[in-house]
C-alpha atoms as a PDB file:
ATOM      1  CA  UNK A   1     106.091 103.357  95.584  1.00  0.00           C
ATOM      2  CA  UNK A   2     104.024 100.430  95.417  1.00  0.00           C
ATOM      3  CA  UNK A   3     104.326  97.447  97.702  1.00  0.00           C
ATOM      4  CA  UNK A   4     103.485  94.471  95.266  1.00  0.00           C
ATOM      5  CA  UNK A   5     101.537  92.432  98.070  1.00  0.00           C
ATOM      6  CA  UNK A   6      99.091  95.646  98.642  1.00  0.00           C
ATOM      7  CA  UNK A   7      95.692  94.558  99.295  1.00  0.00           C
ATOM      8  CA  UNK A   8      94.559  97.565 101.075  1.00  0.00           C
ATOM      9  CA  UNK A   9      95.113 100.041  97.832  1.00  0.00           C
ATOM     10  CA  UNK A  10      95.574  97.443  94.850  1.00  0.00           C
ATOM     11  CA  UNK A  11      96.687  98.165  91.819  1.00  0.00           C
ATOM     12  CA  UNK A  12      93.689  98.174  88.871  1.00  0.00           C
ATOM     13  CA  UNK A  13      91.121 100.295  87.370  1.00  0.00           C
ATOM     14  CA  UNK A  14      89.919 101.144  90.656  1.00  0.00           C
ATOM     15  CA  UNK A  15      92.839 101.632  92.624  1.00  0.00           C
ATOM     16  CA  UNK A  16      95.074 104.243  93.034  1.00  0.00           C
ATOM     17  CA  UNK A  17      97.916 103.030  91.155  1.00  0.00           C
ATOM     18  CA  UNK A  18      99.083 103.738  88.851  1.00  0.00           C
ATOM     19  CA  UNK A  19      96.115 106.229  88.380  1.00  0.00           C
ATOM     20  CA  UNK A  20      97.752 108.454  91.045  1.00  0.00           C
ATOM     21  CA  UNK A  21     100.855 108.340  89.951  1.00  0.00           C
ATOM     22  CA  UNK A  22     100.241 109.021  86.418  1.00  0.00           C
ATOM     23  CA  UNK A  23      98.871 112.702  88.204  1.00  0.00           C
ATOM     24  CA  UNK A  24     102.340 113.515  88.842  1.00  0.00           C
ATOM     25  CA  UNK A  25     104.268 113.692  85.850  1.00  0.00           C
ATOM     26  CA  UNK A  26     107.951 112.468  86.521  1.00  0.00           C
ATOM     27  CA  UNK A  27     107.045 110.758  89.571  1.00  0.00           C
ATOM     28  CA  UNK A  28     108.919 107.201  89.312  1.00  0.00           C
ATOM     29  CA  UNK A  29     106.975 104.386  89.949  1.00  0.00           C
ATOM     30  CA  UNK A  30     108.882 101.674  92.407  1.00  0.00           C
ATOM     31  CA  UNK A  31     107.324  98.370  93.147  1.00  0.00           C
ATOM     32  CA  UNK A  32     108.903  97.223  96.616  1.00  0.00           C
ATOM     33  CA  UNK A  33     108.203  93.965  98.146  1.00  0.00           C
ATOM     34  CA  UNK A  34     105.632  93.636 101.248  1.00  0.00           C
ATOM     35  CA  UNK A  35     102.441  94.792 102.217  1.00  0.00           C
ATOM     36  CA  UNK A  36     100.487  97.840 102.751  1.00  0.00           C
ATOM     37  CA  UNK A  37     102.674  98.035 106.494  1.00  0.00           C
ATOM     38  CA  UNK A  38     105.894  97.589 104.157  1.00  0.00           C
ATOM     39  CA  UNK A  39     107.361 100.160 106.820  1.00  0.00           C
ATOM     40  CA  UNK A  40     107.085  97.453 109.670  1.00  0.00           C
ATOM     41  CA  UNK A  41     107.770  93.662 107.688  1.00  0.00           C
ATOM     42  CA  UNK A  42     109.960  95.102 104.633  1.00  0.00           C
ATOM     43  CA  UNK A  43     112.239  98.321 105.915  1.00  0.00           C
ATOM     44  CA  UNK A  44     115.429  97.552 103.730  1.00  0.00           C
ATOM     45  CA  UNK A  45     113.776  97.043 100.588  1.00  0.00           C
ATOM     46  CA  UNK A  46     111.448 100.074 101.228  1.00  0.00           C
ATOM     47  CA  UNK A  47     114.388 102.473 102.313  1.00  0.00           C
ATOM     48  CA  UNK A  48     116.528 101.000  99.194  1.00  0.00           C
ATOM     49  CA  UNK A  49     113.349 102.210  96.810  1.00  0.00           C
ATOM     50  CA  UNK A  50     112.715 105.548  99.315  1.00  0.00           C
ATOM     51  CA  UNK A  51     116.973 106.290  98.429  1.00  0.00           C
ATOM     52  CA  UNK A  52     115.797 105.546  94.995  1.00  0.00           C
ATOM     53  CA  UNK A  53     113.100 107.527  94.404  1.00  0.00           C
ATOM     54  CA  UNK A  54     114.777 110.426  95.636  1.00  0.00           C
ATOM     55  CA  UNK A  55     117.856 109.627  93.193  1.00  0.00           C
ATOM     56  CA  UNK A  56     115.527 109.829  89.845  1.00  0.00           C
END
């Protein structure tokens, strides 16, 4: 998951995304809303992603 508003690991040449990601073939990708403390302003929309995730 990526939270779109991430300033702390932003996506780019440099960042991890989607450079990590790409390291684990079949992991989806899911942008969620928020920052890099998604966990603490955005719960719903990260535990709708984290439900997700674990769907695909």
């Amino acid at each position: 998951m990526l939270s779109k508003d991430d300033l702390a690991l932003p996506p780019g040449e440099f960042g991890w995304a989607p450079r990590f990601t790409e390291r684990l073939p079949g992991a989806p990708l899911i942008y969620t809303p928020g920052s890099h403390e998604s966990q603490l302003t955005q719960p719903e929309p990260l535990a709708a992603a984290l439900v997700e995730a674990a769907a695909s």
